[in-house]
Protein backbone atom coordinates (compact mmCIF):
# COMPACT_ATOMS: atom_id res chain seq x y z
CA UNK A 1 125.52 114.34 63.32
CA UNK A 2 122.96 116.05 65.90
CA UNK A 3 119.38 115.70 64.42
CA UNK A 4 117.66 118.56 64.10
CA UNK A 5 115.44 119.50 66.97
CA UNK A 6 111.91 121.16 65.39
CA UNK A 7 110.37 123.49 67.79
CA UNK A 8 108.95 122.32 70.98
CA UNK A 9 107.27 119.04 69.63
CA UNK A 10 109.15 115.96 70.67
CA UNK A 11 110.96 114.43 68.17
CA UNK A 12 109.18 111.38 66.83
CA UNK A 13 110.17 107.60 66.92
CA UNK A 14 111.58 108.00 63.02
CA UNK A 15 113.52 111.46 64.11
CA UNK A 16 114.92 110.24 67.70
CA UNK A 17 116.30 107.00 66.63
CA UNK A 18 116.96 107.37 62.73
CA UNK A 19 115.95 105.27 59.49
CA UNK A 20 113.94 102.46 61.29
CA UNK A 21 115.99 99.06 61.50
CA UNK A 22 115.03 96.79 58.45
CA UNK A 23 112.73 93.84 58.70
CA UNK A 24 114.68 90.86 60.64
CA UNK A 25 111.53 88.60 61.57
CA UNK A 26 108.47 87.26 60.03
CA UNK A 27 106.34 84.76 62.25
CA UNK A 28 105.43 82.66 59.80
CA UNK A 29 101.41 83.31 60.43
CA UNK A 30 99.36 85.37 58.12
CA UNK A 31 95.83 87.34 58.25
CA UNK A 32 93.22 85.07 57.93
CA UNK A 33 91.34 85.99 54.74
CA UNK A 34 88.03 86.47 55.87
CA UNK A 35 88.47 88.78 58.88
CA UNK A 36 90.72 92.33 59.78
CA UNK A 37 90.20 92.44 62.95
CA UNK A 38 88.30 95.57 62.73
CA UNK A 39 84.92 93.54 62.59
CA UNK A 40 82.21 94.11 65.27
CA UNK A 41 79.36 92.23 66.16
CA UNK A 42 76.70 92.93 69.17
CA UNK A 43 74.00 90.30 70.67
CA UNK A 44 71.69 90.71 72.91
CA UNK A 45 72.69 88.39 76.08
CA UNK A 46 69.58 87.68 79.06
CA UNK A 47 70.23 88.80 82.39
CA UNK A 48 68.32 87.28 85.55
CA UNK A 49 67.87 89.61 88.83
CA UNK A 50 69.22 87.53 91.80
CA UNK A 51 67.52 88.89 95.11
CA UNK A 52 69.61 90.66 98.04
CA UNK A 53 71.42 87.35 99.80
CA UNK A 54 70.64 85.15 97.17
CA UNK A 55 73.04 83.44 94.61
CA UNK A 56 73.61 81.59 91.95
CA UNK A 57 76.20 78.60 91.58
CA UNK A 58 77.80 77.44 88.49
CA UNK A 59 79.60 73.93 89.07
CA UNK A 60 82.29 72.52 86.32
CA UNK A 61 82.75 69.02 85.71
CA UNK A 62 86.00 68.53 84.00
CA UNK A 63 85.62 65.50 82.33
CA UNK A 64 87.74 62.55 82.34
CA UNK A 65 91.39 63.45 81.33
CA UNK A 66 94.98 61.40 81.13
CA UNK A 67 97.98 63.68 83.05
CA UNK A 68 99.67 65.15 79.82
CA UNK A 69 95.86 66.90 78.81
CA UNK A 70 95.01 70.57 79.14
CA UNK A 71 92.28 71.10 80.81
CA UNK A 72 90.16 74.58 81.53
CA UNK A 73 87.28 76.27 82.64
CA UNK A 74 85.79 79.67 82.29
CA UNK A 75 83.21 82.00 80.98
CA UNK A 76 82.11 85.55 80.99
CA UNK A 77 79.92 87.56 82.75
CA UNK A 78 78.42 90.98 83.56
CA UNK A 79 76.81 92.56 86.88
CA UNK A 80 77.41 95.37 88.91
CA UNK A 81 79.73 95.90 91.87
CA UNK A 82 76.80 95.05 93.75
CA UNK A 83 77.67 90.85 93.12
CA UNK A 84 80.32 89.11 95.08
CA UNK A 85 81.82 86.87 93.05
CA UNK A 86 83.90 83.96 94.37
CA UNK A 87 85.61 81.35 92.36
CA UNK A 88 86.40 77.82 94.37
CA UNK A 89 89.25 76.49 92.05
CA UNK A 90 89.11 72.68 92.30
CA UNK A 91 92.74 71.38 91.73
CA UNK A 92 93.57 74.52 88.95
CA UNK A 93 96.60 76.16 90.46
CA UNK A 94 95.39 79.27 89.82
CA UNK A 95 92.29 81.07 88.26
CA UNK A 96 91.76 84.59 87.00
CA UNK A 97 88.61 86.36 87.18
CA UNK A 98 87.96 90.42 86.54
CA UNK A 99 86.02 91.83 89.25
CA UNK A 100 82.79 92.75 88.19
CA UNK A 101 81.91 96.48 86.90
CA UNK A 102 78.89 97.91 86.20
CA UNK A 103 78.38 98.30 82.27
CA UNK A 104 80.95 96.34 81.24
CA UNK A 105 81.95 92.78 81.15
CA UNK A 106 83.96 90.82 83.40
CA UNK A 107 85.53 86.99 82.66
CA UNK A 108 86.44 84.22 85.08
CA UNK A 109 88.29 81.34 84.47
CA UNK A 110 91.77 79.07 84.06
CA UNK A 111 93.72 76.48 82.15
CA UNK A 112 95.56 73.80 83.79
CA UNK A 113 98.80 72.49 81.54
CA UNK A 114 100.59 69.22 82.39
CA UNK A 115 103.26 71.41 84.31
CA UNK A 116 100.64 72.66 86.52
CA UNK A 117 98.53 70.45 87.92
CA UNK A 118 98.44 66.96 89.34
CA UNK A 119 94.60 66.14 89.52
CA UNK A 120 91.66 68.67 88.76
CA UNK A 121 88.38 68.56 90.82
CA UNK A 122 84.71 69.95 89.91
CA UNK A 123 85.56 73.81 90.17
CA UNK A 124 82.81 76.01 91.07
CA UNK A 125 81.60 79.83 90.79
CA UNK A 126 79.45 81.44 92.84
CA UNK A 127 77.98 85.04 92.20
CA UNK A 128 76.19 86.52 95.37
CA UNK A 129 73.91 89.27 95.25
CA UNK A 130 74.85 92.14 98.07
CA UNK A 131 71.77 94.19 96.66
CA UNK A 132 69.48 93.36 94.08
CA UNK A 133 71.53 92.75 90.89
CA UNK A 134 70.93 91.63 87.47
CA UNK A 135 73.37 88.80 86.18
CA UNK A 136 74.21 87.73 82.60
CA UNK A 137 76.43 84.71 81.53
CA UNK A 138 78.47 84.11 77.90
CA UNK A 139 79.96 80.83 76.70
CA UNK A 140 80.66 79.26 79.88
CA UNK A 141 81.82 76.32 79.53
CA UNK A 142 84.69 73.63 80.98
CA UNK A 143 86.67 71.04 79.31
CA UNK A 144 89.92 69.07 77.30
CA UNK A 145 91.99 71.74 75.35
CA UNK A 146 93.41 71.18 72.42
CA UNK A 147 94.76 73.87 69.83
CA UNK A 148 97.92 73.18 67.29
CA UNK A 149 99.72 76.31 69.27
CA UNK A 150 99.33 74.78 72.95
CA UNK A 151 100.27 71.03 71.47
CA UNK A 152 103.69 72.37 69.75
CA UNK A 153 104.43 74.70 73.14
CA UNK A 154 104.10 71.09 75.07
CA UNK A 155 107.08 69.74 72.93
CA UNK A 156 109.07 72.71 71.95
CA UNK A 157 108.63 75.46 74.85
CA UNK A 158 106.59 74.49 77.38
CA UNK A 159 107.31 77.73 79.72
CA UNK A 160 104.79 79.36 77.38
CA UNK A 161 102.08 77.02 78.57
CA UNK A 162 102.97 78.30 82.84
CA UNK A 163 100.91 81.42 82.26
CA UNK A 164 98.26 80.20 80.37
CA UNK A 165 95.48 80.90 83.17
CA UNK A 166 95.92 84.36 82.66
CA UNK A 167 94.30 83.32 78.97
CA UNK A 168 91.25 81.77 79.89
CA UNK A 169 88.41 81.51 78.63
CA UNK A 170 89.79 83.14 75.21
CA UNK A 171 92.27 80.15 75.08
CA UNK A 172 89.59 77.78 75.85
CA UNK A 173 89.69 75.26 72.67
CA UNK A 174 87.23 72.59 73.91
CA UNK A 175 88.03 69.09 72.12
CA UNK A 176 86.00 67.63 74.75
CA UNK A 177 83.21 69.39 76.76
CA UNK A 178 82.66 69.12 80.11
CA UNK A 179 79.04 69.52 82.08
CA UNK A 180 78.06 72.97 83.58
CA UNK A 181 75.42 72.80 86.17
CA UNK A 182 73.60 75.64 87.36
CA UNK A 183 71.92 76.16 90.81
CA UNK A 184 69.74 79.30 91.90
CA UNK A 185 69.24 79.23 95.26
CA UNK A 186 65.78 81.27 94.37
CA UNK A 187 62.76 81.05 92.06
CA UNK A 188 63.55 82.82 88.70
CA UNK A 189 60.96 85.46 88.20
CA UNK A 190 62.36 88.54 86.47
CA UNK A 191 65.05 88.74 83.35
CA UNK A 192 66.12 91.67 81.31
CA UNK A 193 68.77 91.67 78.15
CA UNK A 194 72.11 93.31 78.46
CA UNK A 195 74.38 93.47 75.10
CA UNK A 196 77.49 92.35 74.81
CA UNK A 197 80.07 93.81 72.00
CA UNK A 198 81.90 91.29 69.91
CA UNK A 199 85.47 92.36 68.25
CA UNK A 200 87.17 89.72 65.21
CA UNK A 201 90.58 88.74 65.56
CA UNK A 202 92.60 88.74 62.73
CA UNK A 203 94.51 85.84 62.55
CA UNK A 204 91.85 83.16 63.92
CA UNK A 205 88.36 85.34 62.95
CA UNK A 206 87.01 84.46 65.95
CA UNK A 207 84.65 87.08 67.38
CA UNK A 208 85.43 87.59 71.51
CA UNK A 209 84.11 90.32 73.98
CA UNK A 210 85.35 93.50 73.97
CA UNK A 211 83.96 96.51 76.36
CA UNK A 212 83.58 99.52 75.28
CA UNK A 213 82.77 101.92 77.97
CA UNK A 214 85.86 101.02 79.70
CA UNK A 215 87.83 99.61 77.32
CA UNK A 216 91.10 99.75 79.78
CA UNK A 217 88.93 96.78 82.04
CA UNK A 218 90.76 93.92 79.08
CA UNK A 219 89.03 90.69 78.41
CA UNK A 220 89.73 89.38 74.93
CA UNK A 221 92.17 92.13 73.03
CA UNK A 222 95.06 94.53 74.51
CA UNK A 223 94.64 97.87 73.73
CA UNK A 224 96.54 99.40 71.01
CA UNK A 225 97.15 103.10 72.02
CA UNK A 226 97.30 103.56 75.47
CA UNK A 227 99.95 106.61 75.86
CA UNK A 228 97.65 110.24 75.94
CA UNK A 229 99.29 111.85 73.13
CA UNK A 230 98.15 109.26 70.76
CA UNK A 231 94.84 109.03 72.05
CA UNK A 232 91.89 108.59 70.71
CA UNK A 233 93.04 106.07 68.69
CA UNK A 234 92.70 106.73 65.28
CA UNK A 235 94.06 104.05 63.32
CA UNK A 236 91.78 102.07 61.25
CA UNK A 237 90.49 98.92 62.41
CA UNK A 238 92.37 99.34 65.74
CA UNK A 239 90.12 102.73 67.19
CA UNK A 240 87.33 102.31 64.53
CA UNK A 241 85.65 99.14 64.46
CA UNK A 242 82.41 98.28 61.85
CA UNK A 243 79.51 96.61 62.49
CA UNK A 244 79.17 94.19 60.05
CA UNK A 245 75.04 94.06 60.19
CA UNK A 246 74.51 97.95 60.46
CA UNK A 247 78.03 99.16 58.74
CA UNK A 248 77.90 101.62 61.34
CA UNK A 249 81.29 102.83 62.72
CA UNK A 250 82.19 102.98 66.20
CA UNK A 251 85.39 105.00 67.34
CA UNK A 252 87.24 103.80 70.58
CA UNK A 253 89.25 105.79 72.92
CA UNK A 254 92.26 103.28 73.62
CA UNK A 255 91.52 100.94 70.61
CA UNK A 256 92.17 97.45 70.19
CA UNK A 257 94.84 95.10 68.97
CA UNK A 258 93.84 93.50 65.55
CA UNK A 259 94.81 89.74 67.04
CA UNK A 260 93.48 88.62 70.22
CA UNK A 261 95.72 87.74 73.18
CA UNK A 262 95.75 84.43 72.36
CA UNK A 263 96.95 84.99 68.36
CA UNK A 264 99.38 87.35 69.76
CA UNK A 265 100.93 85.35 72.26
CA UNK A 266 101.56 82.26 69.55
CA UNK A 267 101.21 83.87 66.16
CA UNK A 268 103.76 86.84 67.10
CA UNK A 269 105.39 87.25 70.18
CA UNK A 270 106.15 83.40 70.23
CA UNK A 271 107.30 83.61 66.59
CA UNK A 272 108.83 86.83 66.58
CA UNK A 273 111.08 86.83 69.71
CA UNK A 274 113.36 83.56 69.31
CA UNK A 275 114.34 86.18 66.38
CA UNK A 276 115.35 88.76 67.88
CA UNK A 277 118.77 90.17 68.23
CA UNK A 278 121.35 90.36 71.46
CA UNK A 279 120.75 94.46 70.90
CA UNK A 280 116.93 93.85 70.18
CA UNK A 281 116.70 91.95 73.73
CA UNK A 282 118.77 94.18 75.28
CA UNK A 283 116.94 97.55 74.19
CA UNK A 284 114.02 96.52 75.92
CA UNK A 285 115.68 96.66 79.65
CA UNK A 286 118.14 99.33 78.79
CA UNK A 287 115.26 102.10 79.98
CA UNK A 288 114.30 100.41 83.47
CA UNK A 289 117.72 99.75 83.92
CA UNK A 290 118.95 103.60 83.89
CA UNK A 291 115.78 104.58 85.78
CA UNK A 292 116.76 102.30 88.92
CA UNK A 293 120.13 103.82 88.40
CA UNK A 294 119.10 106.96 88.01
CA UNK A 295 117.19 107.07 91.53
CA UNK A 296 120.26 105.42 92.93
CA UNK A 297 122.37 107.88 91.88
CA UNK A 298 119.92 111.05 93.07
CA UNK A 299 119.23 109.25 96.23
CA UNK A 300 123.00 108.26 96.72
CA UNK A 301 121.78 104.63 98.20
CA UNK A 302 120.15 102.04 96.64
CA UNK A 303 116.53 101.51 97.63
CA UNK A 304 117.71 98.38 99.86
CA UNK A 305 120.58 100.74 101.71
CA UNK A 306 117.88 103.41 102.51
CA UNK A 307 115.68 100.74 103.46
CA UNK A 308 118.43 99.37 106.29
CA UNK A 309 118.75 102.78 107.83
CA UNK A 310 115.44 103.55 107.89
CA UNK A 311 114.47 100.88 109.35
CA UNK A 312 117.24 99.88 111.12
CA UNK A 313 119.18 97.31 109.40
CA UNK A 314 116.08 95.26 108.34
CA UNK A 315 115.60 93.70 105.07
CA UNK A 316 113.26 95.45 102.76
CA UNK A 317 112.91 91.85 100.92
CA UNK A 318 111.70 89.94 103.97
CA UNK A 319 109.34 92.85 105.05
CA UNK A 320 107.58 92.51 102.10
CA UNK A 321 107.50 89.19 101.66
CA UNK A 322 105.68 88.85 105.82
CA UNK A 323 103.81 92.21 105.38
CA UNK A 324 101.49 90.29 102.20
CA UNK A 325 101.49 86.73 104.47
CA UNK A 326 103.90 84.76 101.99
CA UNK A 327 101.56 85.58 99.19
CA UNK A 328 101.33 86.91 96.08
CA UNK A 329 98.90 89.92 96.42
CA UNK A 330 97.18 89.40 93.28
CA UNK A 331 96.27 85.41 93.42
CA UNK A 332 97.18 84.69 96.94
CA UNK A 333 99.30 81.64 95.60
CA UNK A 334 101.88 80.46 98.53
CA UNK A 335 105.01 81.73 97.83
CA UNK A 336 107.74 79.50 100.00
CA UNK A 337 110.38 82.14 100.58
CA UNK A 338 110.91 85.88 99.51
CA UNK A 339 113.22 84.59 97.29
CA UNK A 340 110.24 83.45 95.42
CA UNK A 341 108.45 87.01 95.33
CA UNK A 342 108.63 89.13 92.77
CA UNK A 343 109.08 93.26 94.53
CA UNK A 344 106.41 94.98 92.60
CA UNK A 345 107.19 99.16 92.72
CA UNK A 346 103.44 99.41 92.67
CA UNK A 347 103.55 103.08 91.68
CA UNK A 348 105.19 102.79 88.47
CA UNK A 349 109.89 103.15 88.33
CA UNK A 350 108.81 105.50 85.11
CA UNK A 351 107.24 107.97 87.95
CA UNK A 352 110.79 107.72 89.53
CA UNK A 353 109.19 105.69 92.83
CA UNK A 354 111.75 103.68 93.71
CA UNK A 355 111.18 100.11 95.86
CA UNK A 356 110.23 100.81 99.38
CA UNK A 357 108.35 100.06 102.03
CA UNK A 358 105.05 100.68 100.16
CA UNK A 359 106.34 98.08 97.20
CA UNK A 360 103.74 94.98 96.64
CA UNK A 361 104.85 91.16 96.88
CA UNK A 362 103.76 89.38 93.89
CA UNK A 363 104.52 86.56 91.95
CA UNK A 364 106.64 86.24 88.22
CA UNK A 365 103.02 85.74 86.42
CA UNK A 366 101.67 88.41 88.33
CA UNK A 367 104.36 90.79 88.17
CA UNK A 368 104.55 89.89 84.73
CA UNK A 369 101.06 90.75 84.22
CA UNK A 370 100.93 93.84 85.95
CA UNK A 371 104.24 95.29 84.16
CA UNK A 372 104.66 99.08 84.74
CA UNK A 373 100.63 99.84 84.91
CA UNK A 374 99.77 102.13 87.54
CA UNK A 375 98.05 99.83 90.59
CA UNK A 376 94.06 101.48 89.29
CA UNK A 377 95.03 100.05 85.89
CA UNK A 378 95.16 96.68 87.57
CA UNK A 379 93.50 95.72 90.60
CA UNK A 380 90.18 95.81 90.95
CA UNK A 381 88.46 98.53 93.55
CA UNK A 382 88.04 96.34 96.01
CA UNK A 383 91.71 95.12 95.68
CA UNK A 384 92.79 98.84 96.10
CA UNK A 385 91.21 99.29 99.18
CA UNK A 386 93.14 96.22 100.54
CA UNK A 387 96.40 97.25 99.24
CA UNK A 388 95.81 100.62 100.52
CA UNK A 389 95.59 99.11 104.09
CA UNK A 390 98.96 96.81 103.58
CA UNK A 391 101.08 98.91 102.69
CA UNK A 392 99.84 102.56 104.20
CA UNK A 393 99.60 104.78 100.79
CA UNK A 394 96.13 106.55 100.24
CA UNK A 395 93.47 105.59 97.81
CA UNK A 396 94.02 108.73 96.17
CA UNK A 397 97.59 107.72 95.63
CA UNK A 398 96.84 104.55 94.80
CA UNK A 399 93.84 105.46 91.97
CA UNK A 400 96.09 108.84 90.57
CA UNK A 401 99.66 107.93 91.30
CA UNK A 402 101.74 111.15 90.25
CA UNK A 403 105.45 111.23 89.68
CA UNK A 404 107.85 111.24 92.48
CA UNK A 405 108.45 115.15 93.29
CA UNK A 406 111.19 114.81 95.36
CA UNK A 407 113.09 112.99 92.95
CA UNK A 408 112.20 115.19 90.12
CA UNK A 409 112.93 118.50 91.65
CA UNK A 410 115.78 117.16 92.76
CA UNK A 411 116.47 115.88 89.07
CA UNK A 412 115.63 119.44 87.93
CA UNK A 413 118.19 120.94 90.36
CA UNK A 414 120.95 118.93 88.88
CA UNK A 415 120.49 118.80 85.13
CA UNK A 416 124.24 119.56 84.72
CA UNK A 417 125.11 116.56 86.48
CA UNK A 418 122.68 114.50 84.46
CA UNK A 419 123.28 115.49 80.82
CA UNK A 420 127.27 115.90 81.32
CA UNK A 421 128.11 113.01 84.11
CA UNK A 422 125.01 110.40 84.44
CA UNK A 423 124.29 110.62 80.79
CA UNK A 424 127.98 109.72 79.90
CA UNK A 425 128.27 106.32 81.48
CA UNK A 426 129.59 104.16 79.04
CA UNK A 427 126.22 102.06 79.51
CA UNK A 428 124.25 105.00 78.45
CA UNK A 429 126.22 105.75 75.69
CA UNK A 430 125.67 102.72 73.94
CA UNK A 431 124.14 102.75 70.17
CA UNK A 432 121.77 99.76 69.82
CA UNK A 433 120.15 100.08 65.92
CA UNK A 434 120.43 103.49 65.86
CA UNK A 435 119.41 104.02 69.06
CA UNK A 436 121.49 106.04 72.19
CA UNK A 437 120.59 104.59 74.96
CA UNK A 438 120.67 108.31 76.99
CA UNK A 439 118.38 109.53 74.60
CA UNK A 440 116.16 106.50 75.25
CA UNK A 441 116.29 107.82 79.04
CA UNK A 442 115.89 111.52 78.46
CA UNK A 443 112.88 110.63 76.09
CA UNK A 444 111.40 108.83 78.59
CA UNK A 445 112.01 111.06 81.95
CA UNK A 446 110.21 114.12 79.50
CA UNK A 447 107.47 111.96 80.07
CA UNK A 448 106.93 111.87 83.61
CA UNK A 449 108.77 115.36 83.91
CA UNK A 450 105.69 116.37 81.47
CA UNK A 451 103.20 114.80 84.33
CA UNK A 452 104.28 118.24 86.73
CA UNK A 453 104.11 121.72 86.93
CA UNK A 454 107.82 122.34 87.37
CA UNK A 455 108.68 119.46 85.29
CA UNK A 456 106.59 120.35 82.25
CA UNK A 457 108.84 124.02 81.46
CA UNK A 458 112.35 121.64 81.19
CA UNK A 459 113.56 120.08 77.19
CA UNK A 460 115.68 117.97 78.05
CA UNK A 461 116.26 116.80 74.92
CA UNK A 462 117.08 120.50 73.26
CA UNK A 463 118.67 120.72 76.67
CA UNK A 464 121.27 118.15 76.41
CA UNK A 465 121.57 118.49 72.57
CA UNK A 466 122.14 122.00 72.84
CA UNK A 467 124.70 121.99 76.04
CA UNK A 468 128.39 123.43 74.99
């Protein structure tokens, strides 16, 4: 039975795929009873003005620790683009820190799991001022970690503990503290207050930062509507959040999720997925899947074919892997071989840009991390302007990335060949809970057709439905 296609509206996620699947999983976790994660709190945080060439140095003493301890550091801060900010790591692996933007607030920090590190040094952080700059500091701190989630992952799954410096300092559960010096290379004589917005979680009621003039620059909470038709985001307690000492309402753009990062990554994804079915996991590559053979299939080569002639007989792989210096882009960790690298499209497969010579070297936590954002919805500025130099595609490409026009005119030219041949593979025409995995596709490719001129007059859903 075809459903019904209403108007020009796009069928919804109830309509497209049929009665929902019934509950399978429950996590196990509950609410916590005194927060709903729509809470908000702000304080008032001092700032200091650090001179033109002067800085200020924050040393971590991570204090004495036996080999199977977690141990962390971190903090957060907020200045302007006008402070360099440079984080000396000590014997942490690897540390994250959001470059600075003005208005908002920025974190820096890591967590070092048995699995990562062999011995852990005094780790420092040093903010210099390029022009004069105001510089305010929240809950730094350094130390052991313990929490019952990160002592059960040691036993039961310890690859949930690898990426857990991408969590810091929201993961920081001190059990022991460490000491935090710090050193101003010049005499204090001017501070101002900044404010700093502070959203509940949930599951552990915990207030962490939030921002709210960019809310897409994350530090505590992912965002919770991100697509544009569903924005602003007007679900309760996820786009409207309530001070709790004013009771007056704010409404965000992107919105928040109720549990921060770290709640989500124990409390459901780790509790949730181990439940989930063969066709469950499966759904979730199907799309990415038919988009790289999609482009194959347009292009007539795969990416590494057209690669080879274009280059002549090169390996894009290897390319990549030299072009970036054996590193990951992102955290500049050594990577030993390109079979170590993960190929990064950096403008997004769902734009239809396949891997070429402008994709980024990065590694699985990175690539991870970055998943199918656009390259402005993950590096910093700064960071763009570097990659921009690597790997030859404009800023302007870089900060607005459109779809690929070649390949969808070229899809647009051929829709005969994609509803009544590419749409019939028997991979495509699988039904996963209710769901056809070519209508997945076509659902999807209306998206980025939607993102062009020429692309935005094709259905391809009342298209295909309709063909005869």
């Amino acid at each position: 039975m075809v459903t019904e296609y209403l108007g020009n509206k796009l069928p919804g996620k109830t309509q497209f795929s049929g009665r929902r699947r019934t509950t399978t999983r429950t996590s196990g976790f509950k609410s916590h009873p005194d927060s709903t994660g729509g809470e908000l709190k702000i304080e008032d945080v001092e700032s200091i003005l650090i001179p033109k060439g002067e800085s200020i140095l924050i040393t971590f003493q991570i204090p004495n620790h036996n080999s199977g301890d977690i141990v962390a550091f971190g903090g957060w801060y907020s200045c302007n683009d006008k402070v360099k900010v440079e984080v000396f790591k000590g014997g942490f692996n690897k540390e994250l820190h959001t470059q600075p933007e003005d208005n908002n607030w920025s974190k820096f920090g890591s967590m070092a799991t048995p699995n990562t590190y062999t011995n852990v040094e005094d780790t420092q952080v040093r903010f210099t001022a390029i022009e004069n700059a105001y510089l305010a500091l929240y809950e730094v701190g350094c130390g052991v970690v313990e929490h019952k989630h990160l002592e059960w992952a040691k036993v039961e799954k310890p690859v949930l503990l690898k990426n857990m410096y991408q969590f810091a300092p929201e993961s920081n559960f001190y059990s022991i503290e460490g000491d935090v010096s710090i050193e101003l290379s010049f005499d204090l004589n001017k501070s101002s207050n900044t404010y700093i917005h502070l959203k509940s979680c949930n599951r552990c009621a915990r207030f962490l930062p939030i921002n709210i003039n960019n809310e897409r620059h994350h530090l505590s909470f992912s965002n919770h509507c991100v697509a544009e038709h569903r924005r602003p985001c007007s679900h309760g307690g996820f786009g409207r959040l309530k001070n709790i000492e004013t009771d007056q309402t704010i409404q965000l753009e992107y919105g928040y999720q109720l549990e921060c990062r770290f709640c989500k990554k124990y409390e459901v994804n780790a509790a949730h997925n181990p439940q989930r079915t063969a066709a469950q996991m499966k759904e979730d590559g199907a799309r990415r899947r038919a988009f790289e053979l999609l482009l194959t299939a347009i292009f007539d080569k795969s990416p590494q074919l057209m690669y080879r002639e274009k280059f002549n007989g090169r390996e894009l792989t290897d390319d990549i892997w030299l072009k970036f210096g054996k590193k990951c882009f992102n955290c500049s960790i050594e990577l030993e071989s390109a079979k170590d690298m993960h190929l990064d499209h950096t403008r997004p497969l769902a734009l239809l840009w396949p891997l070429d010579e402008t994709a980024t070297c990065l590694c699985g936590s990175c690539n991870s991390q970055k998943r199918d954002r656009a390259p402005s919805e993950f590096y910093s500025p700064e960071k763009l302007v570097e990659l921009s130099k690597i790997i030859g595609l404009s800023l302007n490409e870089l900060q607005s990335p459109s779809p690929n026009l070649n390949a969808v005119e070229s899809l647009i030219a051929n829709l005969d060949w994609l509803f009544n041949s590419f749409c019939q593979r028997p991979e495509l025409q699988k039904i996963r809970d209710g769901k056809l995995t070519s209508d997945l596709l076509l659902k999807a490719l209306q998206k980025t057709l939607n993102k062009t001129e020429i692309g935005k007059k094709i259905d391809l859903l009342k298209r295909y439905r309709s063909r005869a």
